[in-house]
Protein backbone atom coordinates (compact mmCIF):
# COMPACT_ATOMS: atom_id res chain seq x y z
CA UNK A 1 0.00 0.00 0.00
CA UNK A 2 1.31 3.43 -1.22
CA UNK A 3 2.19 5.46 1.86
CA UNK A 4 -0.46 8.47 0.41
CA UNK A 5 -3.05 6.14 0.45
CA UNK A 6 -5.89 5.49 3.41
CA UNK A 7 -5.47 2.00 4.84
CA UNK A 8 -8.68 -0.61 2.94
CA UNK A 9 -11.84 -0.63 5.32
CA UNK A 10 -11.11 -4.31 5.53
CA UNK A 11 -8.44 -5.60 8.03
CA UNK A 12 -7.17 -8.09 5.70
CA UNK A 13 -6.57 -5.77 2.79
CA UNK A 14 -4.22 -3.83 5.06
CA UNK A 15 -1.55 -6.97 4.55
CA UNK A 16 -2.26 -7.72 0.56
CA UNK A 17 0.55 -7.40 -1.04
CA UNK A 18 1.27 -7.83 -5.17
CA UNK A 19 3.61 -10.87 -5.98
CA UNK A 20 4.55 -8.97 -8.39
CA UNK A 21 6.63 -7.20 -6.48
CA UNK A 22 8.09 -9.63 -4.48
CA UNK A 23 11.97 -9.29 -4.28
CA UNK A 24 13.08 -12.82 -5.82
CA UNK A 25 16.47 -14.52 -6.66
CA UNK A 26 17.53 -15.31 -10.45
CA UNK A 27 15.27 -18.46 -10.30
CA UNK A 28 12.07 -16.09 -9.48
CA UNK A 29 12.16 -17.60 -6.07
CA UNK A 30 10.69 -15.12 -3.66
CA UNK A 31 13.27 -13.80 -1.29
CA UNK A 32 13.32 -15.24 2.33
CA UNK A 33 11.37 -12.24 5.06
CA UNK A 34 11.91 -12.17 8.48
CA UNK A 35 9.68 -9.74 9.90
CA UNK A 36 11.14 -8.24 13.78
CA UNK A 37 8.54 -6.32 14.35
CA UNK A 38 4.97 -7.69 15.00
CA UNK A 39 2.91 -8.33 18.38
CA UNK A 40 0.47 -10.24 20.04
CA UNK A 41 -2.16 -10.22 23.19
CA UNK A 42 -2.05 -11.71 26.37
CA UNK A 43 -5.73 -12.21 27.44
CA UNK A 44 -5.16 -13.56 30.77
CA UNK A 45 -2.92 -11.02 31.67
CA UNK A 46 -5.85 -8.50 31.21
CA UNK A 47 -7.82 -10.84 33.49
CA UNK A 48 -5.12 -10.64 36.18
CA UNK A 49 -5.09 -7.12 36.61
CA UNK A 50 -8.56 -5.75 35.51
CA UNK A 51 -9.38 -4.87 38.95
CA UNK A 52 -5.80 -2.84 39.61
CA UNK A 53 -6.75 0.90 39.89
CA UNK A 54 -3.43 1.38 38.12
CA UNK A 55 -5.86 -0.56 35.01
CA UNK A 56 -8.70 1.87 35.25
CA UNK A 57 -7.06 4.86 35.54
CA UNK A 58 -5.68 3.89 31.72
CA UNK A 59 -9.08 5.67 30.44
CA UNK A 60 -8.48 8.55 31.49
CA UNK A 61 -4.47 8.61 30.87
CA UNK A 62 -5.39 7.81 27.49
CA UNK A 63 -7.79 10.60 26.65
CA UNK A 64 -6.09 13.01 28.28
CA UNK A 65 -2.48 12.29 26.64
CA UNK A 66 -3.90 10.69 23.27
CA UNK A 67 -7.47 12.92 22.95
CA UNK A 68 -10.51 12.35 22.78
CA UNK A 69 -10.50 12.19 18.80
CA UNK A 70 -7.83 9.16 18.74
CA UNK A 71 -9.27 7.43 21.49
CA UNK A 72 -12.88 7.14 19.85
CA UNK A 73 -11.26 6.19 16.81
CA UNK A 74 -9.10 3.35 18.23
CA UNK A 75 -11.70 1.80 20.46
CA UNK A 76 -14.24 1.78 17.15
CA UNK A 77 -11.80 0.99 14.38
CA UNK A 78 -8.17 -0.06 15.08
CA UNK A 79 -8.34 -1.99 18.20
CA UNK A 80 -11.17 -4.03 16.20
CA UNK A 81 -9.89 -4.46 13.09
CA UNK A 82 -6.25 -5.78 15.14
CA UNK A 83 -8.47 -7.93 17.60
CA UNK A 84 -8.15 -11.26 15.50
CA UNK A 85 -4.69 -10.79 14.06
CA UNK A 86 -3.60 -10.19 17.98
CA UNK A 87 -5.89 -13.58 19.62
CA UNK A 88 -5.97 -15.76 16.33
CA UNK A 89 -2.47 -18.17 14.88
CA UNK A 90 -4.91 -18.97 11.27
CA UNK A 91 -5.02 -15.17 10.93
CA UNK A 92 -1.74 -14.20 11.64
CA UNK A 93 -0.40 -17.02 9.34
CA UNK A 94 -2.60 -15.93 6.41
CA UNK A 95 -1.57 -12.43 6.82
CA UNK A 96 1.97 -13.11 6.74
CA UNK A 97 1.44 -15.32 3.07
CA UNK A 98 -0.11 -11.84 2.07
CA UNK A 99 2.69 -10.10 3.01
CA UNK A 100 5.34 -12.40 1.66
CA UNK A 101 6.92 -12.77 4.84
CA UNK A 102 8.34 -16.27 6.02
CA UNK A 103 8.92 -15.95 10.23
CA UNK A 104 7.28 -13.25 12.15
CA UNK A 105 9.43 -12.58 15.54
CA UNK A 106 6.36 -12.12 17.97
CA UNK A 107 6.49 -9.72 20.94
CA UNK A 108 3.95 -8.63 23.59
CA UNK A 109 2.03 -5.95 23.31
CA UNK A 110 3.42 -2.56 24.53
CA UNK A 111 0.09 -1.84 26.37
CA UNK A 112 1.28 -4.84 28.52
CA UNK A 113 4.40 -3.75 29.80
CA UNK A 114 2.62 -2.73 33.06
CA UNK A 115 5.81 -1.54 34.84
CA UNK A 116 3.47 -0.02 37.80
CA UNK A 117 3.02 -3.61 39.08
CA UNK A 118 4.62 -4.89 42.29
CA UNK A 119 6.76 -7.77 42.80
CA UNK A 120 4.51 -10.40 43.08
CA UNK A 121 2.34 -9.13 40.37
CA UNK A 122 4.77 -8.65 37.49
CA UNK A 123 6.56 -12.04 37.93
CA UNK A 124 2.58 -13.27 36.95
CA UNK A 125 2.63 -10.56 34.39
CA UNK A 126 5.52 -11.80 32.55
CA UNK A 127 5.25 -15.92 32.98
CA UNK A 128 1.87 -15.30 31.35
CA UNK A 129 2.88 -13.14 28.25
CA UNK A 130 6.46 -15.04 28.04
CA UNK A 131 4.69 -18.48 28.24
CA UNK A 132 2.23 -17.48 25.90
CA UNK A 133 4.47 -16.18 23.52
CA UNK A 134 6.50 -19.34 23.54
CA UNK A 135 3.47 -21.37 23.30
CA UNK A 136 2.00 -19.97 19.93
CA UNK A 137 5.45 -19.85 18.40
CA UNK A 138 5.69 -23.50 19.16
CA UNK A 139 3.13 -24.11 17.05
CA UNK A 140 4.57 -22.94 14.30
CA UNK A 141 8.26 -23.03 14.73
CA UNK A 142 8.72 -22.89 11.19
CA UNK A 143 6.77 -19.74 11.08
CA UNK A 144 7.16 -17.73 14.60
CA UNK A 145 9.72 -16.91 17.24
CA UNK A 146 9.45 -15.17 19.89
CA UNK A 147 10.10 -12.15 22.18
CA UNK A 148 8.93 -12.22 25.78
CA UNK A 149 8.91 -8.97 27.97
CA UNK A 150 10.43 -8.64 31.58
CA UNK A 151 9.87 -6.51 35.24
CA UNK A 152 12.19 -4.21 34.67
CA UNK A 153 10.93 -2.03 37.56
CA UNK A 154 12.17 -4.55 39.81
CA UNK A 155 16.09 -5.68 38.29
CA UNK A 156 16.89 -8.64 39.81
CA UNK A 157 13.36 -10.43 38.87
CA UNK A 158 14.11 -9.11 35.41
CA UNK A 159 17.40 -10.82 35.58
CA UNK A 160 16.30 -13.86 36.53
CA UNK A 161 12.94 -13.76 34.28
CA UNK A 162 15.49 -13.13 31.01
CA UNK A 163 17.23 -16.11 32.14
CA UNK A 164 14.15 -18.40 32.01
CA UNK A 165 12.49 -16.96 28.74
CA UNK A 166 15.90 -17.25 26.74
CA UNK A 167 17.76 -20.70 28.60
CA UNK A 168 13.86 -22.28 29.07
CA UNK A 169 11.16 -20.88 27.26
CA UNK A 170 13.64 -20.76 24.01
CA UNK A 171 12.54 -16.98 23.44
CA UNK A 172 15.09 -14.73 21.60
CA UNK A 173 15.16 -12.26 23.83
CA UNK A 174 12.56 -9.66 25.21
CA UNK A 175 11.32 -6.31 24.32
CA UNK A 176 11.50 -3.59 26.73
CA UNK A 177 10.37 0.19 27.00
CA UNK A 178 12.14 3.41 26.19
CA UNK A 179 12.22 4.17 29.88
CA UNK A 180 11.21 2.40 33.03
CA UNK A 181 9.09 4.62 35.06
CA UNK A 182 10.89 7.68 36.29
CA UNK A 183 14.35 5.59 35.09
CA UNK A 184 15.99 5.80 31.92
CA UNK A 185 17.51 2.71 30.26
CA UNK A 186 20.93 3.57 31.15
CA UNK A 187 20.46 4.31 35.07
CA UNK A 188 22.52 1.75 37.05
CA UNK A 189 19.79 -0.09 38.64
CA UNK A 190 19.75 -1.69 35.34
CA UNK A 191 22.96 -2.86 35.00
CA UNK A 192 22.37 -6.62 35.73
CA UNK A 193 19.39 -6.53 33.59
CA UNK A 194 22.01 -5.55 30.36
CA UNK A 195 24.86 -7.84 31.69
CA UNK A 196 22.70 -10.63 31.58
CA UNK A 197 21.63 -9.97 28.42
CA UNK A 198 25.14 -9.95 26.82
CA UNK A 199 26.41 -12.55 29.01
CA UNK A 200 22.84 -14.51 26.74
CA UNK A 201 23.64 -12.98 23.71
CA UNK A 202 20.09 -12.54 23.54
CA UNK A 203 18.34 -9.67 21.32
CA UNK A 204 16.87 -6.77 23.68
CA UNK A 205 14.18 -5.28 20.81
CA UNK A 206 13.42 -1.36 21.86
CA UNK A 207 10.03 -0.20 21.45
CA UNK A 208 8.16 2.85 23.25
CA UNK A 209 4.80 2.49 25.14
CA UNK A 210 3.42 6.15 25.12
CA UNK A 211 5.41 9.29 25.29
CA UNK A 212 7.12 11.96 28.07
CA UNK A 213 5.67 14.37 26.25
CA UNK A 214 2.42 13.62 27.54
CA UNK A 215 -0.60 16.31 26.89
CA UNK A 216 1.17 18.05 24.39
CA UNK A 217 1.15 15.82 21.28
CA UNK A 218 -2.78 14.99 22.41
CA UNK A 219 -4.29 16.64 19.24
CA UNK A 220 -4.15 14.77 15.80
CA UNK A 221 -2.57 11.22 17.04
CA UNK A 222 0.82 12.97 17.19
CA UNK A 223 1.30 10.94 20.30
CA UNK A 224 1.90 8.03 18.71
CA UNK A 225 3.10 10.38 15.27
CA UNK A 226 5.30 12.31 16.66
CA UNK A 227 5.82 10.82 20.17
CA UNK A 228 7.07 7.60 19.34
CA UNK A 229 10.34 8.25 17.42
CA UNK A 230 10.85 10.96 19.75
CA UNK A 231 11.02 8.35 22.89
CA UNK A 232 13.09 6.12 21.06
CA UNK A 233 15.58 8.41 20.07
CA UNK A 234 16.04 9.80 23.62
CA UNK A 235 16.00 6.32 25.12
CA UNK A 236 18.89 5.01 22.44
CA UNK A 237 20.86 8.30 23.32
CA UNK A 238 20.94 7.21 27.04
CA UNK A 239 22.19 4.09 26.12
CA UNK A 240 24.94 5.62 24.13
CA UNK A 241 25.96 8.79 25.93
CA UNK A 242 25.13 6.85 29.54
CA UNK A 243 28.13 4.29 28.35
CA UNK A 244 25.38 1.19 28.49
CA UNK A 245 27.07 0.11 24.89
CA UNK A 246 30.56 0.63 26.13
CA UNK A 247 30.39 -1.40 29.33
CA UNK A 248 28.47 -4.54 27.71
CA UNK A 249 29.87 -4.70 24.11
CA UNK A 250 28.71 -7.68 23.59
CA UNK A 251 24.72 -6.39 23.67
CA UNK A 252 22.18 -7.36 20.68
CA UNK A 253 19.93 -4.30 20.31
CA UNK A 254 16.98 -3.60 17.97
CA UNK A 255 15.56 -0.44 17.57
CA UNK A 256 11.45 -0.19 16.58
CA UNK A 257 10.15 2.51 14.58
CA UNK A 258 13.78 3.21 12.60
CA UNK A 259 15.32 4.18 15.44
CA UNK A 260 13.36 7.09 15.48
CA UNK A 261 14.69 10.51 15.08
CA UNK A 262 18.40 9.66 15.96
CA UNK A 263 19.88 7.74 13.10
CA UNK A 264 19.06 10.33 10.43
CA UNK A 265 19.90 13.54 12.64
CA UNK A 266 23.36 11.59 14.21
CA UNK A 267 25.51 14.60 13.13
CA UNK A 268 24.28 16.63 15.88
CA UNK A 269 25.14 14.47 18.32
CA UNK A 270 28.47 14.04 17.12
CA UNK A 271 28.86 17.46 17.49
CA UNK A 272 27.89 17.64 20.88
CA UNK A 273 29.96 14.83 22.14
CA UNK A 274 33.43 16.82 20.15
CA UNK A 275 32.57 19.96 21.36
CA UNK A 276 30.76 19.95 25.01
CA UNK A 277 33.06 18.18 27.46
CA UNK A 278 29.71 17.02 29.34
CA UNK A 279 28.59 15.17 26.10
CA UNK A 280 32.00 13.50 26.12
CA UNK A 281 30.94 10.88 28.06
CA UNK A 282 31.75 7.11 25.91
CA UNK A 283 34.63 6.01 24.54
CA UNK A 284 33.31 6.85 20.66
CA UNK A 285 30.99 9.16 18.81
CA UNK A 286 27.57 8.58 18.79
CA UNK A 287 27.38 7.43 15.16
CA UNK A 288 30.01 5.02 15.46
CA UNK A 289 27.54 2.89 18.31
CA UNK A 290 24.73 3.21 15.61
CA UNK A 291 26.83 0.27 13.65
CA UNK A 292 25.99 -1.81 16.54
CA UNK A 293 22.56 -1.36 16.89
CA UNK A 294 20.04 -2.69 14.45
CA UNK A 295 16.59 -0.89 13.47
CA UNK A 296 13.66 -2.25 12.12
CA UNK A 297 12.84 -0.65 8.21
CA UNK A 298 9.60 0.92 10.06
CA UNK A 299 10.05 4.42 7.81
CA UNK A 300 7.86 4.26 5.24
CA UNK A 301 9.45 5.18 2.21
CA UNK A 302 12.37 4.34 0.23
CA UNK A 303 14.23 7.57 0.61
CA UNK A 304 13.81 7.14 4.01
CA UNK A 305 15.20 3.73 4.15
CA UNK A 306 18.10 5.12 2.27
CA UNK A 307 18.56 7.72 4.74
CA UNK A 308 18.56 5.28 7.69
CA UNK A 309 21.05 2.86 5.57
CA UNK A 310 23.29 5.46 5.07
CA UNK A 311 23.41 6.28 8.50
CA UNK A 312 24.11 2.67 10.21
CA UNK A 313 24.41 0.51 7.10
CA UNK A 314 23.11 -2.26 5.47
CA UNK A 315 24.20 -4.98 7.83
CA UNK A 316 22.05 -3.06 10.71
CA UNK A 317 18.55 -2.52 9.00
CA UNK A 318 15.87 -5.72 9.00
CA UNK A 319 12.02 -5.51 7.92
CA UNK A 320 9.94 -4.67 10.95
CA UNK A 321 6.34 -3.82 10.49
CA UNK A 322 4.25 -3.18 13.08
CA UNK A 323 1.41 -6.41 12.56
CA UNK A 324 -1.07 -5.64 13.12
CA UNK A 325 -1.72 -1.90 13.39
CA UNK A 326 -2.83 0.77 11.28
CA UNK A 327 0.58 2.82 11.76
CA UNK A 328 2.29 -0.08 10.55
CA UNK A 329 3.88 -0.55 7.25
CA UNK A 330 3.35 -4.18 5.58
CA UNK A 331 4.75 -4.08 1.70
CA UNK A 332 8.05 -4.53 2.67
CA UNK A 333 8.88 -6.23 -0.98
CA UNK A 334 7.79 -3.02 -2.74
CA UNK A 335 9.13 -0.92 -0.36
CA UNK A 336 13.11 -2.77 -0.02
CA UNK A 337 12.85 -3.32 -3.81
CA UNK A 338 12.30 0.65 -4.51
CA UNK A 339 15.04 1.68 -2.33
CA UNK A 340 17.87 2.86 -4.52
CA UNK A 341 21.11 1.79 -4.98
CA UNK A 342 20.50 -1.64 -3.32
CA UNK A 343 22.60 -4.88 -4.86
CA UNK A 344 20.37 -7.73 -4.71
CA UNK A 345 22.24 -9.16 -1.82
CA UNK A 346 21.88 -6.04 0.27
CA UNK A 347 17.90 -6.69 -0.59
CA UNK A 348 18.37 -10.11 0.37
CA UNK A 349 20.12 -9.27 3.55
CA UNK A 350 17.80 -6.70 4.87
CA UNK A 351 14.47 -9.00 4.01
CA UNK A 352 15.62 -11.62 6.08
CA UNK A 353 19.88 -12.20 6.32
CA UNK A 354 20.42 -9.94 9.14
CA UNK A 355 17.51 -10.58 11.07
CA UNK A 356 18.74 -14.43 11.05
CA UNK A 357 22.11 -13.57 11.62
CA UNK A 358 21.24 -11.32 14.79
CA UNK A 359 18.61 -13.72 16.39
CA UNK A 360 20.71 -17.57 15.67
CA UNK A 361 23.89 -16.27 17.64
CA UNK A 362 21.75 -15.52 20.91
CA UNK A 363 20.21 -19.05 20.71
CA UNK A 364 21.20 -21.19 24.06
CA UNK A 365 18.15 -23.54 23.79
CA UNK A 366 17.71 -26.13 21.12
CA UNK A 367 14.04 -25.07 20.78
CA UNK A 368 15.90 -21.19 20.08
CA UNK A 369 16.54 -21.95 16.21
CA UNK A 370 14.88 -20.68 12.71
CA UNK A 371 13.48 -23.58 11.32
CA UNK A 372 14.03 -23.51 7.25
CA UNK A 373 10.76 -23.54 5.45
């Protein structure tokens, strides 16, 4: 679907996609996809907690920092037409044919990170979502993998919960928010969370859940708009400028959403860190960590994927898009095979080469592996 078109009043056109333009090898074979970015529902977690007044105070958190506009229009449109590609495998697997994509890495919900929740409440939180997770991608091992989704509020349960979805459950890793509460991703109560998850190898997939910005970008969806790549650039600038990527070098991190605003607008931040001794704070410049990150293709538009190539390269850029929501993006083929100056490798490599080659090395579990189809 162009990007200046309105999305089809039927959830399943959304993810139709022409064969036609399917990237394909020299034997028209289409090329092998490995979408990193797509999510599913937890019901029983919304069972657990629907009585939590930290749960009904959402309503009115959401239409004060998302307005009253969005909210009507997500409750009577896109939380509907996501319900069954969320809840139902048949769908999901359908959608993906559509698409042309081969393995879809599954990860929780954002709405579900529910980093209010004590102790004893977020390690039920988390078995749920990480055992369901692991259940549907068993399934269809051939098809799925997963990402489960820890406590970070509380470090050493998220230390220990990483250990079981990665060693155990045979998850990839886990997605986590831009910021935990009142704590960035680089403050040091975090530490063991990020030297467990190089000492796993494991692949920690960034994605935002709201913004700071709060009433502000309530008018015209610009929450999620405008809000989004905002929190994910600030939260990947902690990381670099707080020395998280310096002390664990060995960390697998994914970036939703492009990586936001960062990648393409780098330069400033390179300036900062020659010029202001306070910005001099890790061992490199900023742009040098971005070739050690890797950021989903979530930009809509081939000169924007160029952009974002050009800024962290071709080896760090795999197909993410957003299943099953109406911000997301889901003709990758058209979209990789329009960006200039690709070779077909690099095509071949961004579909689904780097996505394998970042999620196989953090395997520890037998159960951890892509399955060829």
């Amino acid at each position: 679907m162009p990007a200046d078109e309105s999305p089809p009043d039927h959830p399943a056109e959304r993810f139709q996609t022409n064969p036609a333009n399917w990237v394909r090898d020299a034997d028209g074979r289409r090329t092998r996809t490995v979408d990193m970015h797509a999510h599913t529902v937890t019901p029983s977690v919304e069972s657990l907690i629907a009585d939590r007044p930290q749960k009904k105070a959402e309503a009115d958190l959401r239409l004060r920092t998302l307005g009253a506009a969005s909210v009507d229009h997500n409750n009577k449109v896109m939380l509907p037409q996501s319900a069954a590609a969320l809840t139902d495998i048949a769908v999901r697997l359908a959608d993906m044919d559509r698409m042309g994509v081969d393995v879809q890495v599954v990860s929780p919900l954002p709405t579900q990170y529910y980093y209010w929740a004590d102790q004893d409440l977020a390690a039920q939180i988390v078995r749920l979502q990480n055992e369901h997770v692991a259940g549907i991608c068993a399934q269809h091992p051939s098809r799925l993998a997963g990402l489960g989704t820890l406590a970070m509020q509380h470090p050493d349960l998220a230390v220990s919960q990483l250990d079981h979805a990665v060693r155990t459950l045979g998850l990839r890793g886990v997605q986590l928010s831009t910021a935990v509460n009142e704590r960035e991703l680089s403050n040091p109560s975090l530490e063991p969370v990020w030297a467990k998850a190089a000492e796993l190898g494991c692949l920690m997939f960034v994605h935002p859940m709201g913004c700071s910005l709060g009433e502000r970008l309530a008018p015209s969806y610009l929450s999620n708009i405008v809000g989004q790549p905002v929190e994910t650039a600030v939260a990947l600038s902690h990381l670099i400028f707080g020395g998280v990527l310096d002390r664990h070098a060995g960390l697998r991190i994914c970036a939703a959403h492009g990586g936001g605003y960062l990648p393409t607008y780098v330069g400033r931040s390179d300036h900062g860190y020659r010029t202001r001794p306070d910005a001099h704070t890790m061992a490199h410049a900023p742009s040098d960590y971005l070739k050690r990150i890797w950021f989903d293709c979530l930009v809509y538009s081939p000169r924007a994927v160029r952009a974002l190539i050009d800024a962290v390269g071709v080896s760090q850029v795999v197909v993410g898009t957003d299943y099953p929501f109406d911000m997301g993006y889901y003709d990758v083929h058209a979209l990789i095979r329009a960006t200039p100056g690709l070779t077909a490798d690099e095509r071949a490599a961004i579909l689904g080469g780097n996505a394998e080659s970042l999620l196989i090395p953090g395997a520890v579990s037998s159960r951890a592996h892509l399955h060829p189809r």
